[in-house]
C-alpha atoms as a PDB file:
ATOM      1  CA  UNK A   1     -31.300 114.132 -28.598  1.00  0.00           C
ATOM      2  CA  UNK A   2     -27.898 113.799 -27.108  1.00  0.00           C
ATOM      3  CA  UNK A   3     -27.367 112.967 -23.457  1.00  0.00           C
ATOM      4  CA  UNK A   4     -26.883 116.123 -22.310  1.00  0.00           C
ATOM      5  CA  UNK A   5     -29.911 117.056 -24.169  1.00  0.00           C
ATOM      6  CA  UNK A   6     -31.735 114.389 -22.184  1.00  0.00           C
ATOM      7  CA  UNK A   7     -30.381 115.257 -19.176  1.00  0.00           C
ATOM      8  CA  UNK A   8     -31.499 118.497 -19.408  1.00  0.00           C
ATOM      9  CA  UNK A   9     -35.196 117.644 -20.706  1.00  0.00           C
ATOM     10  CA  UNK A  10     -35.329 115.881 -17.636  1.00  0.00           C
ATOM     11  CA  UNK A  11     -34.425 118.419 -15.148  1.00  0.00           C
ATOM     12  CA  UNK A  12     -36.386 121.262 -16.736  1.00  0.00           C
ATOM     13  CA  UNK A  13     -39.507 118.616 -16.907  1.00  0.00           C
ATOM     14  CA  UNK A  14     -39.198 118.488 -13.001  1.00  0.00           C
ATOM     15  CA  UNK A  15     -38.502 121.720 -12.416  1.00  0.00           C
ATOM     16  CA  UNK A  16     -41.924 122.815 -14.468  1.00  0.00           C
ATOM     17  CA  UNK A  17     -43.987 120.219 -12.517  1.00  0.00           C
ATOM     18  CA  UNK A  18     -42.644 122.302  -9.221  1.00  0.00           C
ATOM     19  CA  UNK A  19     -43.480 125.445 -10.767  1.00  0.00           C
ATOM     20  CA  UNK A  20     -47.159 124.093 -11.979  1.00  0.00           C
ATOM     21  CA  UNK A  21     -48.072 123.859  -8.257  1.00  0.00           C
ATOM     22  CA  UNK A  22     -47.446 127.078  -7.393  1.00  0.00           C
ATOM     23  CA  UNK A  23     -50.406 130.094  -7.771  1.00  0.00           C
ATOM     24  CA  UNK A  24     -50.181 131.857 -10.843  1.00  0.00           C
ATOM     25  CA  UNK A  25     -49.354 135.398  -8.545  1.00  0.00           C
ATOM     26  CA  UNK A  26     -46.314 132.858  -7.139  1.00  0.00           C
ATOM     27  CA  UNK A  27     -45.397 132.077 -10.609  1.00  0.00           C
ATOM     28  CA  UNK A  28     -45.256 135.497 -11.908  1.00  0.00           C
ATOM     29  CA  UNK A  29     -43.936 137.404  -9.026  1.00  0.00           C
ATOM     30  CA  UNK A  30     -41.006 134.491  -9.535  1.00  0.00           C
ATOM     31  CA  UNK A  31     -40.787 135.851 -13.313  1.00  0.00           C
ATOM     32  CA  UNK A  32     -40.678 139.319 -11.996  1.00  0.00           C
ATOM     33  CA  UNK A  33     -37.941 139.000 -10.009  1.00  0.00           C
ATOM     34  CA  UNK A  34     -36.013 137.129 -12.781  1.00  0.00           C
ATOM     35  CA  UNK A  35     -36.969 139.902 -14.877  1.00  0.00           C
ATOM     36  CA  UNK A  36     -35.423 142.535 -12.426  1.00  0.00           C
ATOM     37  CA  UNK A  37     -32.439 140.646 -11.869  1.00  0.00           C
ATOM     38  CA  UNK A  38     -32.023 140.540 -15.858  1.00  0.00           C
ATOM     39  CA  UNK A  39     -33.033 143.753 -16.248  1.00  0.00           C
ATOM     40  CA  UNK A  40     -29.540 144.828 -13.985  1.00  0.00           C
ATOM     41  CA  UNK A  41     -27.398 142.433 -15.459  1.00  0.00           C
ATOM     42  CA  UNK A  42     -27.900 141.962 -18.920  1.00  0.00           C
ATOM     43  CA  UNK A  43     -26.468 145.563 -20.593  1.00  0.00           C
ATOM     44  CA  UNK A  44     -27.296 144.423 -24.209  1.00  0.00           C
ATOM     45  CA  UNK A  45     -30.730 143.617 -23.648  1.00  0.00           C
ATOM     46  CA  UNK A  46     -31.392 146.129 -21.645  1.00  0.00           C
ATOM     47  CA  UNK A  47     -29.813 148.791 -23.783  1.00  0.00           C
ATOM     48  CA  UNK A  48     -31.737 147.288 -27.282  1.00  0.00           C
ATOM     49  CA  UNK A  49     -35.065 147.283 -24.822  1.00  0.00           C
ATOM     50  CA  UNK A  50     -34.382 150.770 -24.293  1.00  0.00           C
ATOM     51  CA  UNK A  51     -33.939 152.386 -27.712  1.00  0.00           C
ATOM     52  CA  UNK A  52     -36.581 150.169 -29.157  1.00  0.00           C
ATOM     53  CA  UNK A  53     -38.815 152.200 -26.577  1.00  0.00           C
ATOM     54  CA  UNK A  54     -37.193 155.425 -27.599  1.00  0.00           C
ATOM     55  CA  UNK A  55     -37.615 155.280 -31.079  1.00  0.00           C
ATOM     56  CA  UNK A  56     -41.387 153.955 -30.453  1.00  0.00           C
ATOM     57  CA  UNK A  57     -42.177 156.434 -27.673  1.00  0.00           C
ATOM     58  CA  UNK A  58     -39.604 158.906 -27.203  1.00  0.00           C
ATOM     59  CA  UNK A  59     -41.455 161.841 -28.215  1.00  0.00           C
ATOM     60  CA  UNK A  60     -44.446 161.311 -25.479  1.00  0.00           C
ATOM     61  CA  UNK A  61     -42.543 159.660 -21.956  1.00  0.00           C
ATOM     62  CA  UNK A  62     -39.425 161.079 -20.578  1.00  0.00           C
ATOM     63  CA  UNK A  63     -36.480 158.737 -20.435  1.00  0.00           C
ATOM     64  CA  UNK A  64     -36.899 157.670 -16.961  1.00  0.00           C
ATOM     65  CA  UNK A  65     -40.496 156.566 -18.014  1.00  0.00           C
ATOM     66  CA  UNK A  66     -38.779 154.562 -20.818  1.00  0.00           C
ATOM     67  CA  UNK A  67     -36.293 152.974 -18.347  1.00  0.00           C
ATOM     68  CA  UNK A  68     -39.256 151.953 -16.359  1.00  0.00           C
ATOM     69  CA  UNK A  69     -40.797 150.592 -19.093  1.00  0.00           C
ATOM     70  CA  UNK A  70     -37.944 148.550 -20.673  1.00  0.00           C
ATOM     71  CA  UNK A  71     -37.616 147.057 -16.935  1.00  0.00           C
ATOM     72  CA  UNK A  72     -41.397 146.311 -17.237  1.00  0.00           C
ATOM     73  CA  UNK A  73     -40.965 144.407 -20.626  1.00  0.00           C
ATOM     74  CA  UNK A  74     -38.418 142.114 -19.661  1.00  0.00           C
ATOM     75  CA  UNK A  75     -40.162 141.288 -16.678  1.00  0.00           C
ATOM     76  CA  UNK A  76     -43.443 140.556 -18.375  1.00  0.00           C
ATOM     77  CA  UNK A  77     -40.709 138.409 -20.748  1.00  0.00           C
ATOM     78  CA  UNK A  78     -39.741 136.654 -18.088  1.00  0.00           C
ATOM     79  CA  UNK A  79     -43.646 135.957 -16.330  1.00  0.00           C
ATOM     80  CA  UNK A  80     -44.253 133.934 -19.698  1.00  0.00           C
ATOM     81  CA  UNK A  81     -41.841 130.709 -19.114  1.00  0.00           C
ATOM     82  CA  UNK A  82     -43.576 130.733 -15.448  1.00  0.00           C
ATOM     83  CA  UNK A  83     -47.081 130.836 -16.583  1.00  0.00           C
ATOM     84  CA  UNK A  84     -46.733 128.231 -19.227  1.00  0.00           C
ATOM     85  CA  UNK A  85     -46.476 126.189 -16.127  1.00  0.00           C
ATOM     86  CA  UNK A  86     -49.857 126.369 -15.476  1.00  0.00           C
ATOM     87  CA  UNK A  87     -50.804 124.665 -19.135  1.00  0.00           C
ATOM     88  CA  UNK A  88     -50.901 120.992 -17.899  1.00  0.00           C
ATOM     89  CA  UNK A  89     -53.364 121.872 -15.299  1.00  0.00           C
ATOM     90  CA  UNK A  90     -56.151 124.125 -17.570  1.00  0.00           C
ATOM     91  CA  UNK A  91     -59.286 122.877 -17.084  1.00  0.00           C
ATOM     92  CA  UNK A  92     -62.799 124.090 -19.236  1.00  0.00           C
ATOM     93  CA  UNK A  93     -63.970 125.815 -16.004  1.00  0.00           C
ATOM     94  CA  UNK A  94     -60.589 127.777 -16.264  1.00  0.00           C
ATOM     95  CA  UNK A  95     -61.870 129.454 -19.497  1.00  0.00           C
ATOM     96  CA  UNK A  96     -64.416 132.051 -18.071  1.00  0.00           C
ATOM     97  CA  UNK A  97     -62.773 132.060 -14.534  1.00  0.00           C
ATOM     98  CA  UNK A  98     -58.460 132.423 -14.759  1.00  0.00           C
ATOM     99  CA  UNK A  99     -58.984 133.288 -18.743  1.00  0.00           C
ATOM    100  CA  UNK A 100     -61.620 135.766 -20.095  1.00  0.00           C
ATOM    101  CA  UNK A 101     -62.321 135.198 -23.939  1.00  0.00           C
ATOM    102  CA  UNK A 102     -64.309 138.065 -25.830  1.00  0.00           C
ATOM    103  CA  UNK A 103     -64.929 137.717 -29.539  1.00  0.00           C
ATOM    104  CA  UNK A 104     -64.835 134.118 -29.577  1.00  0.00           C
ATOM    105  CA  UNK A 105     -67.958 134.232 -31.964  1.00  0.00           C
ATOM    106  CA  UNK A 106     -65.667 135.708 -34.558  1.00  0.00           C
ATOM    107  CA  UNK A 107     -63.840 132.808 -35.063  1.00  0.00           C
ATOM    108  CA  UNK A 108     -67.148 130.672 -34.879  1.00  0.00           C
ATOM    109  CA  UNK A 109     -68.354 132.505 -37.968  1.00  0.00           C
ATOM    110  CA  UNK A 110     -64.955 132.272 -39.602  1.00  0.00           C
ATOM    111  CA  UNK A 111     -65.365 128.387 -39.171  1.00  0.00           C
ATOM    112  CA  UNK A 112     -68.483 128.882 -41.098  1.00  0.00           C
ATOM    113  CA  UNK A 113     -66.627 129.801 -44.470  1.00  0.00           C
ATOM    114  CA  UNK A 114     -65.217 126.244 -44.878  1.00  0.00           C
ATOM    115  CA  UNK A 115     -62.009 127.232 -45.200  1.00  0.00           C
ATOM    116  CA  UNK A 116     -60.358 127.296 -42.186  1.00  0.00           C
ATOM    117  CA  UNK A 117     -59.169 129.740 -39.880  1.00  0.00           C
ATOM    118  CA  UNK A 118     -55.543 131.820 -40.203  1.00  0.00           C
ATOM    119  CA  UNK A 119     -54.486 132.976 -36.530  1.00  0.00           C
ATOM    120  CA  UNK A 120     -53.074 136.308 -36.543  1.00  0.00           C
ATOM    121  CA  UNK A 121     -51.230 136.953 -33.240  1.00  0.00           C
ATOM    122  CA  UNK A 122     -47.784 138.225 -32.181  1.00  0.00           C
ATOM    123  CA  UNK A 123     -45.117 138.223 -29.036  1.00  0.00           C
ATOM    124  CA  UNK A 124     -47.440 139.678 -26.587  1.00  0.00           C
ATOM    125  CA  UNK A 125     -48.952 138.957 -23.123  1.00  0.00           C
ATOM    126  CA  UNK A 126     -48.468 135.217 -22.972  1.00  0.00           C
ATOM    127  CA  UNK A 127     -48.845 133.636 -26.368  1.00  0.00           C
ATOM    128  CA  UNK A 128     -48.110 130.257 -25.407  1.00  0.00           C
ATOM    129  CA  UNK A 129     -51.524 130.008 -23.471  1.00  0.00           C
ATOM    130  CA  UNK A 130     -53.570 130.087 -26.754  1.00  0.00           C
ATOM    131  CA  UNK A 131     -52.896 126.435 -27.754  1.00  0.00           C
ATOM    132  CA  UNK A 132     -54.422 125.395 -25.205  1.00  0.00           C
ATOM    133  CA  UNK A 133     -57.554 127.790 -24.293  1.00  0.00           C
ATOM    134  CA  UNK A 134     -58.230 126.940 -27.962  1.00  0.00           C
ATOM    135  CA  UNK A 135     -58.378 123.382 -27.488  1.00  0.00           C
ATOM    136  CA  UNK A 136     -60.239 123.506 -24.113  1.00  0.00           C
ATOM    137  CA  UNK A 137     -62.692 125.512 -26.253  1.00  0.00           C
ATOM    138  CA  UNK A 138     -62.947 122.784 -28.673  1.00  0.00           C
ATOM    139  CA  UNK A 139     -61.018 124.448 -31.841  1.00  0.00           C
ATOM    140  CA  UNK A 140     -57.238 122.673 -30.676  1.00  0.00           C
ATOM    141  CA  UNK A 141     -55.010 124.984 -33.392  1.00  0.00           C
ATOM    142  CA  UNK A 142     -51.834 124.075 -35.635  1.00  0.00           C
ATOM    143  CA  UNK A 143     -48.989 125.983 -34.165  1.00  0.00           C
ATOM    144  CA  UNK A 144     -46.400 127.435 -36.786  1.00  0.00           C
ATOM    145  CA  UNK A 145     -43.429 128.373 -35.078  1.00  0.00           C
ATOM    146  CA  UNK A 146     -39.465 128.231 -35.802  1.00  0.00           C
ATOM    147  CA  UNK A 147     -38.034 125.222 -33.596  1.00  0.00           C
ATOM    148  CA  UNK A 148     -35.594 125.921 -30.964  1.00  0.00           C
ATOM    149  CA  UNK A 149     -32.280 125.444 -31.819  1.00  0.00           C
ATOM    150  CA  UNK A 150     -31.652 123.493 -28.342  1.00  0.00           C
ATOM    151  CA  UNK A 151     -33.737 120.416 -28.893  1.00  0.00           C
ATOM    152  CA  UNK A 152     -34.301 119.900 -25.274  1.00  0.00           C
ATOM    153  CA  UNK A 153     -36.027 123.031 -25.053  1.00  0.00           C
ATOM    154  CA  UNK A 154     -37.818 122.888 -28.430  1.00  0.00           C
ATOM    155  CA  UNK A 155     -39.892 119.801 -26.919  1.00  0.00           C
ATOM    156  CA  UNK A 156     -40.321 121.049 -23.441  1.00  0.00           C
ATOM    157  CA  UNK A 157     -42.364 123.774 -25.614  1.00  0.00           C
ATOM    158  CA  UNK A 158     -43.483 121.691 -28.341  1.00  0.00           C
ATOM    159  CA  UNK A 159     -45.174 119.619 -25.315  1.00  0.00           C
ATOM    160  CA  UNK A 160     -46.769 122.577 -23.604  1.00  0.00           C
ATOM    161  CA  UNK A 161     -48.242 123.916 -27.170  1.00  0.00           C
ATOM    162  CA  UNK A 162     -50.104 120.890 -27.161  1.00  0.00           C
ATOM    163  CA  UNK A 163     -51.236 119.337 -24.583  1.00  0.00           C
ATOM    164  CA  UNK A 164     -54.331 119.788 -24.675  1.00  0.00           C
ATOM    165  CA  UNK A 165     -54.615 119.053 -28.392  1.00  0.00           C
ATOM    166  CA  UNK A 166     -53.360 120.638 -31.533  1.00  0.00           C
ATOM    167  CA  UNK A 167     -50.144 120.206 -33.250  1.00  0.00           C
ATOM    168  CA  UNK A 168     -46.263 122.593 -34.442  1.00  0.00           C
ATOM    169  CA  UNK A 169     -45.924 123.109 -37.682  1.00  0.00           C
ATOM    170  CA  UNK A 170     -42.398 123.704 -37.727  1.00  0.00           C
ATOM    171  CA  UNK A 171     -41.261 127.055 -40.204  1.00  0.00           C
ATOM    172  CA  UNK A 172     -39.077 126.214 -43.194  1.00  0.00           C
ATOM    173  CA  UNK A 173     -41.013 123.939 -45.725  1.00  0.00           C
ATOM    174  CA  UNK A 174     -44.533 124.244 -44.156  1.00  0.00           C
ATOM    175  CA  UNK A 175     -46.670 125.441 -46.749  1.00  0.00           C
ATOM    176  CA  UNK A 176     -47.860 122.282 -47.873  1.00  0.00           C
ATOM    177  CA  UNK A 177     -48.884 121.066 -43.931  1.00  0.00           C
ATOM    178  CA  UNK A 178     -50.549 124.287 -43.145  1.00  0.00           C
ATOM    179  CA  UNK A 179     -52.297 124.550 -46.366  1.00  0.00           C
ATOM    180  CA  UNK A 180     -53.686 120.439 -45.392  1.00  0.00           C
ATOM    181  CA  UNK A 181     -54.487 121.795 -41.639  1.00  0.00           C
ATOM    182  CA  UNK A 182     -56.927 124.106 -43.704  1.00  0.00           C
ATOM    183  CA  UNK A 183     -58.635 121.965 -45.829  1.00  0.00           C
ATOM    184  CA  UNK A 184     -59.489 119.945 -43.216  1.00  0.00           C
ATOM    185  CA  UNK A 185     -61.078 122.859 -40.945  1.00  0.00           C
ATOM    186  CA  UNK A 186     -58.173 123.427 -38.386  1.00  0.00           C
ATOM    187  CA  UNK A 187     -57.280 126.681 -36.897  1.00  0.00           C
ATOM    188  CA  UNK A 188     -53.364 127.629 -38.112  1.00  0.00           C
ATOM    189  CA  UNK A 189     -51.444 129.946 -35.788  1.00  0.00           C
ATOM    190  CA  UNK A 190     -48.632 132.326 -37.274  1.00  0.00           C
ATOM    191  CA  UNK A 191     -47.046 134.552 -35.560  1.00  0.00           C
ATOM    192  CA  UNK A 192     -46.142 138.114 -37.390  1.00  0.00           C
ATOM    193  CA  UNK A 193     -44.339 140.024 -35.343  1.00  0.00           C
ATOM    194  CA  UNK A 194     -40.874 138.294 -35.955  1.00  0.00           C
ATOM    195  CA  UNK A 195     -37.955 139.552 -38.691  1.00  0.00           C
ATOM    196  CA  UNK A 196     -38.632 137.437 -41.849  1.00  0.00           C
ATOM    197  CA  UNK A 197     -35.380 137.061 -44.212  1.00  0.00           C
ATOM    198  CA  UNK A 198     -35.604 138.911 -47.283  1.00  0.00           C
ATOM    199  CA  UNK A 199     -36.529 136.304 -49.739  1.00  0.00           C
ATOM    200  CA  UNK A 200     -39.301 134.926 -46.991  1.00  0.00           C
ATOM    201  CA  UNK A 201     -41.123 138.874 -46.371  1.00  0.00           C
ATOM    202  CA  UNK A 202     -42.299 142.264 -47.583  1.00  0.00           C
ATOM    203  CA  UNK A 203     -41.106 145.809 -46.142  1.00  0.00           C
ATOM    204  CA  UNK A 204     -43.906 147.300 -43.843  1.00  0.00           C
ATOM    205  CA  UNK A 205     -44.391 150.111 -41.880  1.00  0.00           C
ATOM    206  CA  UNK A 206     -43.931 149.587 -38.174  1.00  0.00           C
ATOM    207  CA  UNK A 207     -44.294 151.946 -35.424  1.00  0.00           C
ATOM    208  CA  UNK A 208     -42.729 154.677 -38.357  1.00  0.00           C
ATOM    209  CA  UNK A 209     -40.094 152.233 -38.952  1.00  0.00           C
ATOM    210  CA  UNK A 210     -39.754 149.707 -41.808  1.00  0.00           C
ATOM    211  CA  UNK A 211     -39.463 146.086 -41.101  1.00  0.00           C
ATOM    212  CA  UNK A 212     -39.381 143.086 -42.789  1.00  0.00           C
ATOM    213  CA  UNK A 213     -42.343 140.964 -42.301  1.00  0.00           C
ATOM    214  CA  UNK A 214     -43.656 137.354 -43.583  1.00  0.00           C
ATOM    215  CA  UNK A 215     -45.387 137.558 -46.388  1.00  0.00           C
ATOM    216  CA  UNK A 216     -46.872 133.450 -45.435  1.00  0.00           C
ATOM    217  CA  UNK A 217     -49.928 134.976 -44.389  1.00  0.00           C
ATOM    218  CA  UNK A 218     -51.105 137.442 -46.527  1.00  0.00           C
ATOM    219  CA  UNK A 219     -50.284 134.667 -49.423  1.00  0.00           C
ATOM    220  CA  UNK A 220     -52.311 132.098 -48.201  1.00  0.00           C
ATOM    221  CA  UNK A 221     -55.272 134.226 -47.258  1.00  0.00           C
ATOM    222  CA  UNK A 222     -55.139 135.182 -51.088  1.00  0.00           C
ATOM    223  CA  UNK A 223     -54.714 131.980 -52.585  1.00  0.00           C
ATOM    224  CA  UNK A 224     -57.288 129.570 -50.761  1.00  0.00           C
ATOM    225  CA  UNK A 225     -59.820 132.588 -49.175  1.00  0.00           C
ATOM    226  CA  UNK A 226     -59.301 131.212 -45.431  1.00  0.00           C
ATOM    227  CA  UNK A 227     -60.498 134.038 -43.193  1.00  0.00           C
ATOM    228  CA  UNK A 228     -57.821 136.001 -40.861  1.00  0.00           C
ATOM    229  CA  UNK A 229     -58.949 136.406 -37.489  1.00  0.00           C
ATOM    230  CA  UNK A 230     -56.711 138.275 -34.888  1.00  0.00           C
ATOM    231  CA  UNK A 231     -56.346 136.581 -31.837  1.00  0.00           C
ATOM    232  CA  UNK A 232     -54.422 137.949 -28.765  1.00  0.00           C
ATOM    233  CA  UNK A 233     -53.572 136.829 -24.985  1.00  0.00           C
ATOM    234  CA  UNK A 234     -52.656 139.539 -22.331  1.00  0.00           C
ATOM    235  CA  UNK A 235     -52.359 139.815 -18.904  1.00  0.00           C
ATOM    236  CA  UNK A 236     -55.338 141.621 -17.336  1.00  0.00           C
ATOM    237  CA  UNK A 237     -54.767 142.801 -13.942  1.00  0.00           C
ATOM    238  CA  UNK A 238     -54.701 138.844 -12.157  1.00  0.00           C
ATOM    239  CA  UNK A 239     -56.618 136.705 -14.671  1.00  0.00           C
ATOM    240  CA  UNK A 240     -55.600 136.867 -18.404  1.00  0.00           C
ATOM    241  CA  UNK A 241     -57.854 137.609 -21.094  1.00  0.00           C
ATOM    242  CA  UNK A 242     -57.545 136.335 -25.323  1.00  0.00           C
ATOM    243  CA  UNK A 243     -58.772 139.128 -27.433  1.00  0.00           C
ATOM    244  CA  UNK A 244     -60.323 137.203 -30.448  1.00  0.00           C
ATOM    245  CA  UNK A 245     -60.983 140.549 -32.512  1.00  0.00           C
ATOM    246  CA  UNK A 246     -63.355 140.430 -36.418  1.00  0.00           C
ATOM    247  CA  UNK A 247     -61.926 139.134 -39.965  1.00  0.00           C
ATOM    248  CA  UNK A 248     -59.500 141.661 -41.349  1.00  0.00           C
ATOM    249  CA  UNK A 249     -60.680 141.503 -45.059  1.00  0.00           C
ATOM    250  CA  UNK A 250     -58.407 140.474 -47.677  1.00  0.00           C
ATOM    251  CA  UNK A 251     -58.184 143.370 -49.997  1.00  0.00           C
ATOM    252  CA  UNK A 252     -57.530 142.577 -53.972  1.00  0.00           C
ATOM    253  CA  UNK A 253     -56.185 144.808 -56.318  1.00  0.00           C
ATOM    254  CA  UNK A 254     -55.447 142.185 -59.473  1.00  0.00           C
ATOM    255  CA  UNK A 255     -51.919 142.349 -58.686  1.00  0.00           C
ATOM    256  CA  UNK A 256     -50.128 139.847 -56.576  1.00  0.00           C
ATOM    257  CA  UNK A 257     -47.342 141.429 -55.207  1.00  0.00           C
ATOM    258  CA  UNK A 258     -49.114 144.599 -54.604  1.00  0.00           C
ATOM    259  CA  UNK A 259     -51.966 142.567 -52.701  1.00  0.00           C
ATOM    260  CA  UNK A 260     -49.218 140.840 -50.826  1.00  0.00           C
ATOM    261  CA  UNK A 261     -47.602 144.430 -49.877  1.00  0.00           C
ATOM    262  CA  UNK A 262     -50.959 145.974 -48.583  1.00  0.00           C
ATOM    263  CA  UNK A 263     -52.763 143.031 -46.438  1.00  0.00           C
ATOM    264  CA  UNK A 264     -49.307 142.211 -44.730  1.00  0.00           C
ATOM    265  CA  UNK A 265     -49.188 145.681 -43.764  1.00  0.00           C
ATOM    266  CA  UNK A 266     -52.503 145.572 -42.703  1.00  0.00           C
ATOM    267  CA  UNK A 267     -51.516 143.054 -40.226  1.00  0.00           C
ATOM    268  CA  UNK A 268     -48.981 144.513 -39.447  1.00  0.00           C
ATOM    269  CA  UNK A 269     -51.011 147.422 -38.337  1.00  0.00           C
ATOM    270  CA  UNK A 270     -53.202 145.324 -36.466  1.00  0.00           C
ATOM    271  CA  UNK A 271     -50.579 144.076 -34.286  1.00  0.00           C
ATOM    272  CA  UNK A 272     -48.912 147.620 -33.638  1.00  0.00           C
ATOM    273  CA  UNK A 273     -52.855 148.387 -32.064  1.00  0.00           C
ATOM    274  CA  UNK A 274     -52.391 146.091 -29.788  1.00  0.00           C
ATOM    275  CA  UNK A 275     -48.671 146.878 -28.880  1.00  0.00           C
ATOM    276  CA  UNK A 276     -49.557 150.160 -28.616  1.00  0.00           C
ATOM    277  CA  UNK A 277     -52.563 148.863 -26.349  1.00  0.00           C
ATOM    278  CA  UNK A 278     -50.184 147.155 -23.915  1.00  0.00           C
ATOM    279  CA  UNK A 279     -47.207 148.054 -24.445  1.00  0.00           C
ATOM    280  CA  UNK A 280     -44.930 146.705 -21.863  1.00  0.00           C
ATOM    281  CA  UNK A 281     -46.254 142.917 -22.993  1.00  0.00           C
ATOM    282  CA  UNK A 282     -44.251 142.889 -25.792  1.00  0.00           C
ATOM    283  CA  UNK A 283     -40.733 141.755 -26.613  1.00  0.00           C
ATOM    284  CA  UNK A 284     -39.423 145.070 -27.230  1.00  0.00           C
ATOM    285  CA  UNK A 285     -35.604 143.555 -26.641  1.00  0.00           C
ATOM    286  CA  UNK A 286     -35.499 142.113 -30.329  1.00  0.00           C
ATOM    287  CA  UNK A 287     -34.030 143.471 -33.600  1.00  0.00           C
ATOM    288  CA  UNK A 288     -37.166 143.996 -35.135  1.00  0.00           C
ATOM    289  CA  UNK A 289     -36.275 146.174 -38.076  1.00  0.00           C
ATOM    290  CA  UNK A 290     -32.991 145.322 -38.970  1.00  0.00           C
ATOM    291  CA  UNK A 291     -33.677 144.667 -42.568  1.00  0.00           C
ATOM    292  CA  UNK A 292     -30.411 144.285 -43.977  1.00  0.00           C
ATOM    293  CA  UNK A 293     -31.547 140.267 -44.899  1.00  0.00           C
ATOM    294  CA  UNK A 294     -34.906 142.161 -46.560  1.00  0.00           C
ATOM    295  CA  UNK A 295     -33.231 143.690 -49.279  1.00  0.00           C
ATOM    296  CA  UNK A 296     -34.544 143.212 -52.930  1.00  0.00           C
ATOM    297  CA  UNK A 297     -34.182 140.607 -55.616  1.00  0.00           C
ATOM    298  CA  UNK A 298     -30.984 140.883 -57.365  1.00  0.00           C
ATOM    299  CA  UNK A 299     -31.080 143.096 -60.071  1.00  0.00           C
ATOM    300  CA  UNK A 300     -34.185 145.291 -59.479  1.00  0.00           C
ATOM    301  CA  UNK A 301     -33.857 148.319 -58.499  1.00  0.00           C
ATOM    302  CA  UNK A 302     -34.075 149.189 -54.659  1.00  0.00           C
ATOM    303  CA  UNK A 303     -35.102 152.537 -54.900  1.00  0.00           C
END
């Protein structure tokens, strides 16, 4: 890191340990606000926020329900930086009490294959809590996720992902880590709600709309038979509760690209449920399906 970078780290390491000593209905009537204050000032974001929710919703809530919506989104955005100030103080007893888990025996009998476990989970409620309920449950996860281009930042998160065990696989080359963290039992995260460049996904069918989505997971479920399990964190009223939801079952046709197409729009499909589910926990101010980096290999035909 460069000084500045340092510098930086510093400062935002303070101003987290502040923030952990707050309440978590402090912490995310602080991100509320934030949001709010965004929410006003920010036109682009607020603008992409809002015809993401159009095109999603526009033919069941009026446009002022939309507006109140998009508000809602980016202040549930901004709640998640706050709560991830709670992470260095999660306890066991927490799990149960601030965090309800239901399903948890799915990924029990996952373990029970041998083979692993492949997290399926998306931009919703507060991801960055799973890490660590995981490892207070005794299962501490491999984290895939694209560094930050700030490296300040990227190990202020890096360091709240796992601190109570686990590790970051970092995107790019990773196959060859995550496909170790298997073999030797661990839990891999990936998260499949993000735009995947064209070489890297598959066109699916989101919300009626197609978008380019990592094919990583449906590929490794296929080659090595490690279970899927869906695993999601919301916000439930004032605790938050991780949906850990059955195995999605791979489906095989004999053809590798086709079974590639089909079980990463089947999780795709899973994580629409849940947006649809809670709606205003997801980060509706992204450019989800722009797919003009998802076009097809050069010289096949595109239509």
């Amino acid at each position: 890191m460069t000084s500045i970078q340092k510098i930086v780290y510093r400062i935002a390491t303070i101003f987290f340990r502040f923030l952990g000593l707050l309440p978590l209905r402090w912490l995310r009537n602080i991100g509320r606000m934030a949001g709010r204050i965004f929410f006003l000032v920010s036109r682009k974001y607020r603008e992409l926020t809002i015809e993401n929710l159009t095109r999603a919703f526009g033919h069941e809530k009026s446009p002022h329900e939309i507006r109140g919506m998009a508000c809602d989104v980016i202040q549930n955005l901004m709640q998640v930086p706050c709560e991830m100030a709670l992470i260095p103080k999660l306890r066991y007893k927490d799990v149960g009490d601030l965090i309800r888990v239901e399903g948890f025996h799915h990924i029990e009998a996952a373990h029970k294959k041998g083979k692993g476990v492949l997290c399926l989970t998306a931009h919703i409620g507060n991801w960055e809590i799973i890490p660590s309920v995981l490892s207070l449950l005794g299962d501490p996860p491999a984290s895939v996720g694209r560094p930050l281009e700030f490296r300040a930042f990227d190990l202020l998160v890096s360091g709240f992902r796992t601190w109570h065990g686990g590790s970051v696989i970092p995107t790019g080359h990773s196959m060859r880590i995550i496909l170790k963290a298997l073999k030797q039992g661990s839990i891999v995260g990936i998260l499949l709600d993000q735009r995947a460049k064209w070489h890297e996904g598959v066109l699916t069918d989101f919300f009626g709309r197609l978008a380019c989505t990592n094919k990583g997971l449906a590929l490794l479920a296929l080659k090595i038979g490690a279970p899927v399990v869906p695993i999601f964190l919301v916000r439930d009223g004032s605790r938050f509760k991780m949906c850990c939801n059955s195995e999605v079952r791979v489906i095989r046709t004999g053809y590798k690209a086709k079974d590639i197409e089909i079980n990463t729009q089947a999780y795709t499909k899973i994580v629409e449920s849940m947006v649809r589910r809670y709606p205003t926990q997801w980060n509706w101010c992204y450019k989800r399906w722009k797919i003009k980096t998802c076009e097809p290999w050069p010289g096949t035909d595109s239509t």
